[in-house]
Protein backbone atom coordinates (compact mmCIF):
# COMPACT_ATOMS: atom_id res chain seq x y z
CA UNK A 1 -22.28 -68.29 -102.45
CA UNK A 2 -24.07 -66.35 -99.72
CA UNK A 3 -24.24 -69.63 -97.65
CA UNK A 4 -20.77 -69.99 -97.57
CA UNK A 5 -20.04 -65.76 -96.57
CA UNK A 6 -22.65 -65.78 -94.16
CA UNK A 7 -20.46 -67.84 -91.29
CA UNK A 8 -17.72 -65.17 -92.04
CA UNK A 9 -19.37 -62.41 -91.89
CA UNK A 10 -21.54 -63.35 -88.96
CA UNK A 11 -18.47 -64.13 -87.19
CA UNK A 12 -16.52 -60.66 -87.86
CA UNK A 13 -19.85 -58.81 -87.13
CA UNK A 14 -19.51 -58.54 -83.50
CA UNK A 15 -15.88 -57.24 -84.18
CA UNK A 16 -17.02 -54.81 -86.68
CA UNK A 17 -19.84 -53.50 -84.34
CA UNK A 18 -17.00 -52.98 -81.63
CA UNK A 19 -14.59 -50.71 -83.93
CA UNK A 20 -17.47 -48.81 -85.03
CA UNK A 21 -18.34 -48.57 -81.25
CA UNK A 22 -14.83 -46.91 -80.62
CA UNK A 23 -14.75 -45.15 -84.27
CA UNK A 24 -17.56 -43.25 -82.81
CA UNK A 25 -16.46 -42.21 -79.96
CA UNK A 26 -12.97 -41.42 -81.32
CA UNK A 27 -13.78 -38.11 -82.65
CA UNK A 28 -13.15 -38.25 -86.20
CA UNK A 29 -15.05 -36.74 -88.86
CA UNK A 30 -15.03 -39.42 -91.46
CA UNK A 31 -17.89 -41.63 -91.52
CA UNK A 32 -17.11 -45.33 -90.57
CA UNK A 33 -18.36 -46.90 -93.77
CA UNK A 34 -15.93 -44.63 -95.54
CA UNK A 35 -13.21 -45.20 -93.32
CA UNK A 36 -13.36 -48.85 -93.43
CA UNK A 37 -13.53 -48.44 -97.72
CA UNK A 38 -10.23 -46.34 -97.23
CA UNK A 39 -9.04 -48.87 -95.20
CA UNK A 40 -9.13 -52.07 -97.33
CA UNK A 41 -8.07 -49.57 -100.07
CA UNK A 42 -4.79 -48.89 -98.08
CA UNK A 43 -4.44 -52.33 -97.17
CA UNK A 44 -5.24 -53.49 -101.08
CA UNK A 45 -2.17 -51.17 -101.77
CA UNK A 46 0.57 -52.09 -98.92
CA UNK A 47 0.08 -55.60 -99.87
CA UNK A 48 0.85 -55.29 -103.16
CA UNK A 49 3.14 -52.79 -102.88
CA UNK A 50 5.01 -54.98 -100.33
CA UNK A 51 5.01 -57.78 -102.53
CA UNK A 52 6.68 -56.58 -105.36
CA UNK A 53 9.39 -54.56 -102.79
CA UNK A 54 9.92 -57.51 -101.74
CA UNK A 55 10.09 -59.69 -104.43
CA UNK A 56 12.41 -57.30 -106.15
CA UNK A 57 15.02 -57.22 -102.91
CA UNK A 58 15.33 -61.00 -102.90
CA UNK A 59 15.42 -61.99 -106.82
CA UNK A 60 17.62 -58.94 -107.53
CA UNK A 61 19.59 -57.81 -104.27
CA UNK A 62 19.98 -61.21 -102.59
CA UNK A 63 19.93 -63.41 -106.17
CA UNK A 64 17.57 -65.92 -104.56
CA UNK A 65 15.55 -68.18 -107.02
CA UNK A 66 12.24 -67.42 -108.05
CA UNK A 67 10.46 -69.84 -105.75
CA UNK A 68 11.94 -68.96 -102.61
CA UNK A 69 11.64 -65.47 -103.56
CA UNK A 70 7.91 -65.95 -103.69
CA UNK A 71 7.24 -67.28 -100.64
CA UNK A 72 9.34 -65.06 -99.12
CA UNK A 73 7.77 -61.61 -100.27
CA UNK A 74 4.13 -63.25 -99.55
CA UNK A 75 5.16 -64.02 -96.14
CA UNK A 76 6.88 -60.33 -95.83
CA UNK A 77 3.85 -58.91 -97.51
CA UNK A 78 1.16 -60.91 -95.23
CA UNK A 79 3.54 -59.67 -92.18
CA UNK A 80 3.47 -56.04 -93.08
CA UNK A 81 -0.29 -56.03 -93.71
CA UNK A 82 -1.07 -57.61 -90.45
CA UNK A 83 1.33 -54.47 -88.92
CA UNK A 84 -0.53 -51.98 -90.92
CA UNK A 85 -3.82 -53.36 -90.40
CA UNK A 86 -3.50 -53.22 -86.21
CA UNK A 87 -2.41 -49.66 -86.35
CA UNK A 88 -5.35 -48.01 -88.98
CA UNK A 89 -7.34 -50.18 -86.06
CA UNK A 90 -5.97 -49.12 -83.18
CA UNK A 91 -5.91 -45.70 -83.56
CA UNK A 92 -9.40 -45.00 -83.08
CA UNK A 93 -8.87 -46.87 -79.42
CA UNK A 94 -6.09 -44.38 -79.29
CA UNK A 95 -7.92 -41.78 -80.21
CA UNK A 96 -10.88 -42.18 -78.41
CA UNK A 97 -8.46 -42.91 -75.33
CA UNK A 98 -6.48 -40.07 -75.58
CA UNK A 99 -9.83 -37.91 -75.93
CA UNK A 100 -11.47 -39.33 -72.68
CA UNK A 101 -8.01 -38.85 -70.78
CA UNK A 102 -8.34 -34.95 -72.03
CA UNK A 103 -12.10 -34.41 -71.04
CA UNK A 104 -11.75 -36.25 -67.68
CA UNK A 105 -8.69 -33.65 -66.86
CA UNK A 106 -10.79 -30.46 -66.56
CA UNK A 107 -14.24 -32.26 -66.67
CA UNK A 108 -14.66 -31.33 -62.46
CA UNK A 109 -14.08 -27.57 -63.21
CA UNK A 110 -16.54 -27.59 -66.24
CA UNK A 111 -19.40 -29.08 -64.48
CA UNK A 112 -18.13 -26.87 -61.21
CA UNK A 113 -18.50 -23.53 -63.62
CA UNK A 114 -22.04 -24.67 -65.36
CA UNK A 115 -23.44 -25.65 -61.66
CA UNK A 116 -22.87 -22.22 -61.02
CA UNK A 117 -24.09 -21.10 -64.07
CA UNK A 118 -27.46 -22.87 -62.98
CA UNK A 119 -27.89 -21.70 -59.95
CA UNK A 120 -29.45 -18.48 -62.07
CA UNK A 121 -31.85 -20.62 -62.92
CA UNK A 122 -31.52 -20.16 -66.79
CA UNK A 123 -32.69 -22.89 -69.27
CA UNK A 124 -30.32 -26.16 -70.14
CA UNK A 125 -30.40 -25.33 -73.65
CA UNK A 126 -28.93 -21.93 -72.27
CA UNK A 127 -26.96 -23.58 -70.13
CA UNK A 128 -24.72 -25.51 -73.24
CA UNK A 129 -24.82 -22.11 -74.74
CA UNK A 130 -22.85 -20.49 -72.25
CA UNK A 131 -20.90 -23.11 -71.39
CA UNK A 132 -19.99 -24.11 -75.09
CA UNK A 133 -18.98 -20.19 -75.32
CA UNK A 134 -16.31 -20.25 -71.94
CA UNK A 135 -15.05 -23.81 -71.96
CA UNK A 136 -11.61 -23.86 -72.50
CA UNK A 137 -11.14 -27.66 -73.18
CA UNK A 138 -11.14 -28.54 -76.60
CA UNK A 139 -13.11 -31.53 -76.35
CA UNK A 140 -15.69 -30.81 -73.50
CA UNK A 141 -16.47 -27.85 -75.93
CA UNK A 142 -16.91 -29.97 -78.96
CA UNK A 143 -19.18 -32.01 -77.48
CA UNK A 144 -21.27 -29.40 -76.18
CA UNK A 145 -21.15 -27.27 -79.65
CA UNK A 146 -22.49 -31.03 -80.89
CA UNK A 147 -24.94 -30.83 -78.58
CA UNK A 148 -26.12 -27.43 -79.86
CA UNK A 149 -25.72 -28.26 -83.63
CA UNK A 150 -28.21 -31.46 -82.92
CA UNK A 151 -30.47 -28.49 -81.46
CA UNK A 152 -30.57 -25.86 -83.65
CA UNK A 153 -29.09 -27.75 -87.05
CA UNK A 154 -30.99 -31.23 -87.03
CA UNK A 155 -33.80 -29.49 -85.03
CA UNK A 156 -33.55 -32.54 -82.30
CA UNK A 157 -34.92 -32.39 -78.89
CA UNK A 158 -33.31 -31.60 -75.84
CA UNK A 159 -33.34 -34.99 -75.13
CA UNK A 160 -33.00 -36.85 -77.29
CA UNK A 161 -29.54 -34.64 -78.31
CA UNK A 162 -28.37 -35.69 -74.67
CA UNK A 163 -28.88 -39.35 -75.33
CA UNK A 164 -27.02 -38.93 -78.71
CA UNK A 165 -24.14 -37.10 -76.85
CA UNK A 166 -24.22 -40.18 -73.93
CA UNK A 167 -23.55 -42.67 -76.67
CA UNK A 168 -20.79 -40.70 -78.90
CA UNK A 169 -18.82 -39.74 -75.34
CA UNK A 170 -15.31 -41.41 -74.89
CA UNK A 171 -15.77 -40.82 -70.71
CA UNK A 172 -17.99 -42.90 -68.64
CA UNK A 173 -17.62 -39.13 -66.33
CA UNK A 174 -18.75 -37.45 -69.33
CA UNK A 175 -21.88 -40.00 -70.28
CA UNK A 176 -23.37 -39.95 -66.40
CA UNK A 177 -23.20 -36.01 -66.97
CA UNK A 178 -25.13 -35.96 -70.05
CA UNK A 179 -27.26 -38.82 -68.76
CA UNK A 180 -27.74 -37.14 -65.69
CA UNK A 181 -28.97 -33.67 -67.09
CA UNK A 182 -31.59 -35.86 -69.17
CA UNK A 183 -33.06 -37.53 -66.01
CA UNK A 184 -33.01 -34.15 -64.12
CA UNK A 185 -34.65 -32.34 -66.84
CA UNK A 186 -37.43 -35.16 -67.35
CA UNK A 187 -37.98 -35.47 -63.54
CA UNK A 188 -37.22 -32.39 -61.39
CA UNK A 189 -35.54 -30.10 -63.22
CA UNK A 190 -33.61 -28.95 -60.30
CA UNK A 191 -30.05 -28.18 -62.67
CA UNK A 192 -28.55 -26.56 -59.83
CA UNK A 193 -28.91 -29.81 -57.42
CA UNK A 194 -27.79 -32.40 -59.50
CA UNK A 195 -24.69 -30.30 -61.08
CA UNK A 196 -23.24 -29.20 -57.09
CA UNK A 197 -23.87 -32.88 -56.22
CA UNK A 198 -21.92 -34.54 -59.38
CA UNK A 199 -19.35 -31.97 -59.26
CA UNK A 200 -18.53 -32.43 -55.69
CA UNK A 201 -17.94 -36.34 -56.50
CA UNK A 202 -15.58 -35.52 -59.54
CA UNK A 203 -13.89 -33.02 -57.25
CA UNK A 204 -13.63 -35.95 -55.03
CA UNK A 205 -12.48 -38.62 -57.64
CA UNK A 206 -10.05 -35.72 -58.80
CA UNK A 207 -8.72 -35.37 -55.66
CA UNK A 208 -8.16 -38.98 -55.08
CA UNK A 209 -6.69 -39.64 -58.06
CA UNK A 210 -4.43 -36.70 -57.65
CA UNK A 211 -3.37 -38.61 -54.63
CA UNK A 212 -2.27 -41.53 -55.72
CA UNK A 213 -0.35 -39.93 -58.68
CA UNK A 214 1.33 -38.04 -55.99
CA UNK A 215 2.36 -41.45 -54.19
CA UNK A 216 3.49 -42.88 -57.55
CA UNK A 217 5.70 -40.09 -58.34
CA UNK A 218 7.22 -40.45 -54.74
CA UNK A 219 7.89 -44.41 -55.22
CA UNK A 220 9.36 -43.67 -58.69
CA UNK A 221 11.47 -40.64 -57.04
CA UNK A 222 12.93 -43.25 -54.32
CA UNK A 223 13.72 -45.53 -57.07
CA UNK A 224 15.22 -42.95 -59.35
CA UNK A 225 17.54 -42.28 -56.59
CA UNK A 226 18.16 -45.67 -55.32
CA UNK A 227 19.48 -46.86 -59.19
CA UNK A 228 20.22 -43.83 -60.68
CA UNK A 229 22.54 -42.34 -58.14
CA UNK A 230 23.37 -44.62 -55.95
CA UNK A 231 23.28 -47.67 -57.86
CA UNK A 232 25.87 -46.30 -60.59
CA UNK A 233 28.30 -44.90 -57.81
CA UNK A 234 28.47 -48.86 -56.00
CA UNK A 235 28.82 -50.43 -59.66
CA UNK A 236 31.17 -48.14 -60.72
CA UNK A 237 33.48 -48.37 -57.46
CA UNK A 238 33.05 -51.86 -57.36
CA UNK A 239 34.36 -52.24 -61.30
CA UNK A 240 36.68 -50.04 -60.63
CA UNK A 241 38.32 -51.99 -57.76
CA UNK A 242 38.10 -54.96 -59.69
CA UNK A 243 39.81 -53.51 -62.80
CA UNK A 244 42.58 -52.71 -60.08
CA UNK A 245 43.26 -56.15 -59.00
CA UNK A 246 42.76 -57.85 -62.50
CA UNK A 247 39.00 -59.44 -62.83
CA UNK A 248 36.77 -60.04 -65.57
CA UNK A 249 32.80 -60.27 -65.49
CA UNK A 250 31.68 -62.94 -67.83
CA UNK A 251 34.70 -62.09 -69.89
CA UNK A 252 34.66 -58.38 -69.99
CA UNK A 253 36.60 -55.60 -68.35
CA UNK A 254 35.83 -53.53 -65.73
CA UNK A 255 36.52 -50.71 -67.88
CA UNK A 256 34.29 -51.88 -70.65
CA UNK A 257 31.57 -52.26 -68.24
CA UNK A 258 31.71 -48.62 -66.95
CA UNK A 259 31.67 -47.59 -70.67
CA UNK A 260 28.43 -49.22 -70.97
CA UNK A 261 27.28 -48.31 -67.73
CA UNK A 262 27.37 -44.40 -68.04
CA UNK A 263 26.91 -44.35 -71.85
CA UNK A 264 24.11 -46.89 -72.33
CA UNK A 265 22.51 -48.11 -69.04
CA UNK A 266 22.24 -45.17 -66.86
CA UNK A 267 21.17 -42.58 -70.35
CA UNK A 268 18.15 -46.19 -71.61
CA UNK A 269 16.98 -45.85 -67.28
CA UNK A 270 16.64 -42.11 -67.66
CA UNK A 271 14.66 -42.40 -70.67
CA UNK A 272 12.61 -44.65 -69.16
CA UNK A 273 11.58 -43.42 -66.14
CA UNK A 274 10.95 -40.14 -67.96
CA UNK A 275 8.49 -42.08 -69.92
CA UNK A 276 6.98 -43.74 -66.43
CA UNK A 277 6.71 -40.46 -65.29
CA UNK A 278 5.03 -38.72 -68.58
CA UNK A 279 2.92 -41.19 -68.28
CA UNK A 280 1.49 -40.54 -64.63
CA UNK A 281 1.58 -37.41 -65.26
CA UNK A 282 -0.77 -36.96 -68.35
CA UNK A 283 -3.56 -38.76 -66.37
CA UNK A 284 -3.79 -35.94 -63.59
């Protein structure tokens, strides 16, 4: 029997390892063995809960024999499993995703604000401290209160707490800080140095990045204009004319065309690149 689960299991290992790699740094409280119990529970019950949904709609709704009604609700059931079974695994990508887009947004003022902090030369342990007290970003500060609760809770190291942090961290920005205050502290111990020279590259990246966001939303605003405004008046002109002297586009009026022009097109494009531009945005 174990001969026969080892291929399987050897084979879904390295994709276990990998969820529990982003379950970690997603930020939620449960622990992964527990969440992955809840979630074959949850997918135990939407399969069989989808079955007999299922099998009820097509032997009682649609009258279908019992056969065909079979292999229809297993196929619905194995569909809606698959569906439920990519989004209890996706959102800890999400999550982590959405956490590392929120700690790299103010992550160049934080380490701005605790290089100054250093530069009074108090203690990194004091350093979190302070910082953990005056940060303002949600997640920044719950790493750094995690930081302090390995300290003074699980009575860690210094180190050893950083290295801890460096693994659980959902920004590669976030991981070179921690890993960075670890080297510093083993070697030199010079806070103040390596925090004004790490801040002045995020301040850089930030910069640049703020850049090109600023180009995007320019491109986007020339082709907002170019199809939103001046694409509608030519179509509509155009139709209009053509509805005048009698034409047909594939079959339909000019007048039907408008309709769906201004009351489907042009509201679906406006949605859309309101979307395109939420999107930019959110990464600034």
């Amino acid at each position: 029997m174990n001969n026969k689960t080892r291929p399987l299991e050897s084979y879904l290992k390295p994709l276990i390892d990998a969820l529990e790699s982003y379950y970690f740094k997603s930020g939620l409280s449960t622990p992964f063995p527990l969440y992955m119990k809840y979630l074959k529970i949850t997918l135990s019950v939407v399969a069989t809960l989808s079955f007999f949904l299922s099998f009820f709609l097509h032997t009682v709704v649609l009258r279908y024999s019992i056969p065909i009604s079979i292999i229809a609700s297993i196929i619905l059931s194995l569909i809606f499993t698959l569906v439920v079974l990519f989004l209890l695994l996706y959102y800890p990508v999400y999550r982590g995703y959405s956490r590392r887009v929120e700690i790299e947004r103010d992550l160049p003022f934080t380490v701005s604000y605790m290089g100054a902090l250093s530069s009074s030369g108090m203690s990194l342990e004091r350093l979190l401290e302070r910082e953990g007290l005056y940060e303002t970003n949600t997640q920044i500060k719950r790493e750094i209160l995690l930081i302090l609760r390995d300290i003074k809770v699980y009575g860690l190291d210094t180190l050893t707490a950083l290295s801890r942090a460096a693994l659980r961290s959902p920004s590669r920005m976030l991981t070179t800080l921690w890993l960075g205050l670890r080297e510093t502290y083993i070697t030199s111990g010079n806070l103040k140095s390596y925090l004004s020279h790490y801040s002045s590259v995020l301040l850089s990246d930030k910069t640049q990045k703020l850049r090109n966001i600023t180009n995007s939303i320019s491109m986007i605003a020339e082709v907002y204009t170019t199809l939103m405004v001046a694409g509608p008046l030519m179509f509509v002109t155009m139709l209009m004319i053509m509805d005048l002297l009698g034409g047909t586009v594939f079959g339909l009026s000019p007048g039907l065309l408008v309709l769906i022009l201004t009351f489907i097109v042009i509201p679906f494009s406006a949605i859309g690149v309101y979307i395109a531009v939420d999107g930019i945005l959110s990464k600034a």
